[in-house]
N, C-alpha and C. Protein backbone atom coordinates (compact mmCIF):
# COMPACT_ATOMS: atom_id res chain seq x y z
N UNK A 1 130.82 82.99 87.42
CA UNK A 1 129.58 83.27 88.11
C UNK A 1 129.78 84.51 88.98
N UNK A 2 129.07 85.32 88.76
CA UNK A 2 128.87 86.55 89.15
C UNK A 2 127.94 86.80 90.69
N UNK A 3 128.49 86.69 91.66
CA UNK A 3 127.04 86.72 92.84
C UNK A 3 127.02 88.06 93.58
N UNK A 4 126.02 88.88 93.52
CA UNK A 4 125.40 89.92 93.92
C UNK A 4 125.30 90.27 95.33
N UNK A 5 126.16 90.42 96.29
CA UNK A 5 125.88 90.27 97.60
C UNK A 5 124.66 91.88 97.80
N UNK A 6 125.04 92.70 97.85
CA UNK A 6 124.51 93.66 97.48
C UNK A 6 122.94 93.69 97.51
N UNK A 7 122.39 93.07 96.58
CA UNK A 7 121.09 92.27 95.90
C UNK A 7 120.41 91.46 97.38
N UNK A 8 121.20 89.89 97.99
CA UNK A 8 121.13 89.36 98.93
C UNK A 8 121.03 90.01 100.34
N UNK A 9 121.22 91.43 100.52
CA UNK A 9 121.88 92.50 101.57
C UNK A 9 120.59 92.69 101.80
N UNK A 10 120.24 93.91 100.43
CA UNK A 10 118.60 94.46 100.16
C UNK A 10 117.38 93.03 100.50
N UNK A 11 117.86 92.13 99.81
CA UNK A 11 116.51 91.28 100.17
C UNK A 11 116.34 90.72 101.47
N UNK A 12 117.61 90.61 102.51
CA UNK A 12 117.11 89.98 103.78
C UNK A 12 116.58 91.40 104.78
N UNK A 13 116.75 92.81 104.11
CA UNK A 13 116.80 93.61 105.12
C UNK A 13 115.51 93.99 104.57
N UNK A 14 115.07 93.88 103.44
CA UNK A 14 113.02 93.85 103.24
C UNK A 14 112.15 92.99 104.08
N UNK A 15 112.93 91.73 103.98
CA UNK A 15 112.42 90.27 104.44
C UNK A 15 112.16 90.90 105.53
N UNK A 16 113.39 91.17 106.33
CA UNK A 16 112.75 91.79 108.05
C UNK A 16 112.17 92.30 108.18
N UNK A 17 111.98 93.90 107.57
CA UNK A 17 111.38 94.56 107.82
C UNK A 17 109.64 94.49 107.14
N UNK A 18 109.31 93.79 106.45
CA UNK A 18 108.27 93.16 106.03
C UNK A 18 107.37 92.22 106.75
N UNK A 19 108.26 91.33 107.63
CA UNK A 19 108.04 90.37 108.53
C UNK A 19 107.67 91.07 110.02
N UNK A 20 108.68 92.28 110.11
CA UNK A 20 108.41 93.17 111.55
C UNK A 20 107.00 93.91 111.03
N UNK A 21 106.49 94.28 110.22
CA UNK A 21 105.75 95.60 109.64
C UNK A 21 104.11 94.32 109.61
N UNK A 22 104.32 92.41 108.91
CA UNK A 22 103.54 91.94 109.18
C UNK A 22 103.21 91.57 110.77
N UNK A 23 104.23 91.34 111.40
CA UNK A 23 103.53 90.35 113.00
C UNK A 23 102.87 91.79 113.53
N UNK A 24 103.82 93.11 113.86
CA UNK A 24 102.99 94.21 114.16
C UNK A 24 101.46 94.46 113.82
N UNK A 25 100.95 94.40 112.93
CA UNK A 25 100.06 94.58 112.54
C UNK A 25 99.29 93.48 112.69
N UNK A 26 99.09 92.15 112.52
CA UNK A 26 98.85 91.21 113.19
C UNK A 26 98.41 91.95 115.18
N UNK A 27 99.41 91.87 115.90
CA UNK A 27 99.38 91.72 117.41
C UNK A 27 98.18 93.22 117.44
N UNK A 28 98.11 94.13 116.25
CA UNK A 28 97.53 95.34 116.78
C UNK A 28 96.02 95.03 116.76
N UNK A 29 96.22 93.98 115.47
CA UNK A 29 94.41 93.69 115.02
C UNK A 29 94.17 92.52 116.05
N UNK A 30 95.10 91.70 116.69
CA UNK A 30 94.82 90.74 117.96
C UNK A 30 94.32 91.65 119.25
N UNK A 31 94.95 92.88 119.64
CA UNK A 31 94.64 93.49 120.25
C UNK A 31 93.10 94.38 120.48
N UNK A 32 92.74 94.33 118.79
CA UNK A 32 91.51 94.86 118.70
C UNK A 32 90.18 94.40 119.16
N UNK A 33 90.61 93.04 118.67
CA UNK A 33 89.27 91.90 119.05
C UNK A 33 89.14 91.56 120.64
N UNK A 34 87.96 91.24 120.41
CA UNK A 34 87.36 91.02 122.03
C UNK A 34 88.34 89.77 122.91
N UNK A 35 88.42 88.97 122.01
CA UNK A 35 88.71 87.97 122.99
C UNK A 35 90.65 87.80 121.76
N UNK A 36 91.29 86.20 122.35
CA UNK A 36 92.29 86.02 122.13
C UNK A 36 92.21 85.61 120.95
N UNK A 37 93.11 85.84 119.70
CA UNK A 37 92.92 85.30 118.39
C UNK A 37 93.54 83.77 118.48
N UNK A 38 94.85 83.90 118.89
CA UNK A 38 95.66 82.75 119.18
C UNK A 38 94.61 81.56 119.61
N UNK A 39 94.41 82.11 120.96
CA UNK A 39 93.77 81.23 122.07
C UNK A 39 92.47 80.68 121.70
N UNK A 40 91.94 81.29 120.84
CA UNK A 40 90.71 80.69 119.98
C UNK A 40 90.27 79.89 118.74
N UNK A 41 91.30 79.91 118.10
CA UNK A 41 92.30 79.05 117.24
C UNK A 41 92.89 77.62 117.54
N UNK A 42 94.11 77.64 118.35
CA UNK A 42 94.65 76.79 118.55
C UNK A 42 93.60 76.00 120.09
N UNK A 43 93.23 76.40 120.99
CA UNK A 43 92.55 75.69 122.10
C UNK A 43 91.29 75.35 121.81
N UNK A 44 90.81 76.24 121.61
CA UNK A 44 89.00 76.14 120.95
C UNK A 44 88.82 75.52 119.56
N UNK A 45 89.62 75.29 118.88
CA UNK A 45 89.87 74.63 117.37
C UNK A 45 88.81 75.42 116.28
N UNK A 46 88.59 76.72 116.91
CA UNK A 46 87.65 77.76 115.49
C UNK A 46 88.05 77.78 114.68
N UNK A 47 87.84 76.91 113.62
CA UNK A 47 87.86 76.83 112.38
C UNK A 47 87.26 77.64 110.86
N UNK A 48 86.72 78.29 111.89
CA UNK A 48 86.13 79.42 110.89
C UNK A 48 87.08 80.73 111.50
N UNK A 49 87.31 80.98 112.27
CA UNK A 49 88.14 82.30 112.44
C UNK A 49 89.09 82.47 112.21
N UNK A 50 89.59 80.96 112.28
CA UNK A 50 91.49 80.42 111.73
C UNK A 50 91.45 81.15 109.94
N UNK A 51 90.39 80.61 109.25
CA UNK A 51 89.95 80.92 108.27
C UNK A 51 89.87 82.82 107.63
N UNK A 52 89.15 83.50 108.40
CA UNK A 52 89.37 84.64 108.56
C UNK A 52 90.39 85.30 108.82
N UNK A 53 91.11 84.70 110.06
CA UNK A 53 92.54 85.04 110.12
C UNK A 53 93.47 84.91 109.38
N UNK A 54 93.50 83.70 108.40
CA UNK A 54 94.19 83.33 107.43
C UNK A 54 93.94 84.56 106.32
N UNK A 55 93.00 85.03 106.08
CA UNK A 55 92.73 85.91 104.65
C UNK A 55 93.12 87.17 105.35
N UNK A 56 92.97 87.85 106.38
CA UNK A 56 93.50 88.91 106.77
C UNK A 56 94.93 89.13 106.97
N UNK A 57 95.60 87.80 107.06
CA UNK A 57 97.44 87.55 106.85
C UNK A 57 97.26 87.89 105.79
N UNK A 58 96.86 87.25 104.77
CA UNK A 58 97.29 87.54 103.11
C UNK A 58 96.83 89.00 102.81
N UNK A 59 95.89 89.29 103.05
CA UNK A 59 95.42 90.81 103.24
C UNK A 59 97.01 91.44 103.37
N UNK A 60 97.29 91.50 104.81
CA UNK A 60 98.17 92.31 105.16
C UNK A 60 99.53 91.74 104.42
N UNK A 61 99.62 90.33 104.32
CA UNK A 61 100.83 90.45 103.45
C UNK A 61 100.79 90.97 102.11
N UNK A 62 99.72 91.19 101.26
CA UNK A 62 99.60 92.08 99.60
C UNK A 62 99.95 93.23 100.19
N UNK A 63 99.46 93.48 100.81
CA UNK A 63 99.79 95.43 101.65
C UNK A 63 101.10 95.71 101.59
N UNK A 64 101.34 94.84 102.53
CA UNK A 64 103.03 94.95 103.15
C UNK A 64 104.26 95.00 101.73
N UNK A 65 103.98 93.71 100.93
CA UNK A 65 104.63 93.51 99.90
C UNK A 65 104.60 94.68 98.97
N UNK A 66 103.34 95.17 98.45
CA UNK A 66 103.35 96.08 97.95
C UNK A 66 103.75 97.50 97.98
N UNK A 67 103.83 97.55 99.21
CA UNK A 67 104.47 98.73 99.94
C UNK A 67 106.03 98.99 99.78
N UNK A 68 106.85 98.17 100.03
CA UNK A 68 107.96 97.07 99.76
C UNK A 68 108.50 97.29 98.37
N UNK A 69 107.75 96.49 97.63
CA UNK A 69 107.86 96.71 95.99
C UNK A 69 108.00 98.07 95.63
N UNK A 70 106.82 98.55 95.50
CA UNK A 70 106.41 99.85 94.91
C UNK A 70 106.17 100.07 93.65
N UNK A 71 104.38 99.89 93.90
CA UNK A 71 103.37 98.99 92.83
C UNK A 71 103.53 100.70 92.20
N UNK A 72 103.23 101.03 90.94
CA UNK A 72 103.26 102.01 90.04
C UNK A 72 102.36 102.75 90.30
């Protein structure tokens, strides 16, 4: 068995920087909105914005990933 550290090296140092490149972007678009994203979510139980927020993660995570990858 052959194991690739190399391979494992590259993928945790995407992981980070993928993960730093998502919460950033996250806290900038939290920053944008009027009020607290968090705080409106978890205290207020908005269930529709949790919702929105949820598709704008995946948003930004296709972005991020793709960026990452390096779609053709």
């Amino acid at each position: 068995m052959n194991f690739n550290f190399g391979a494992l090296a590259n993928s945790l140092v995407y992981t980070v920087i993928g993960v730093a490149i998502f919460w950033l972007a996250f806290v900038i678009i939290d920053k944008l909105t009027p009020y607290d994203l968090w705080k409106e979510m978890v205290e207020e139980k908005n269930m529709a914005l949790a919702i929105v927020v949820g598709a704008m993660c995946l948003g930004i995570a296709i972005i991020v990933g793709a960026a990452i990858h390096g779609v053709p």
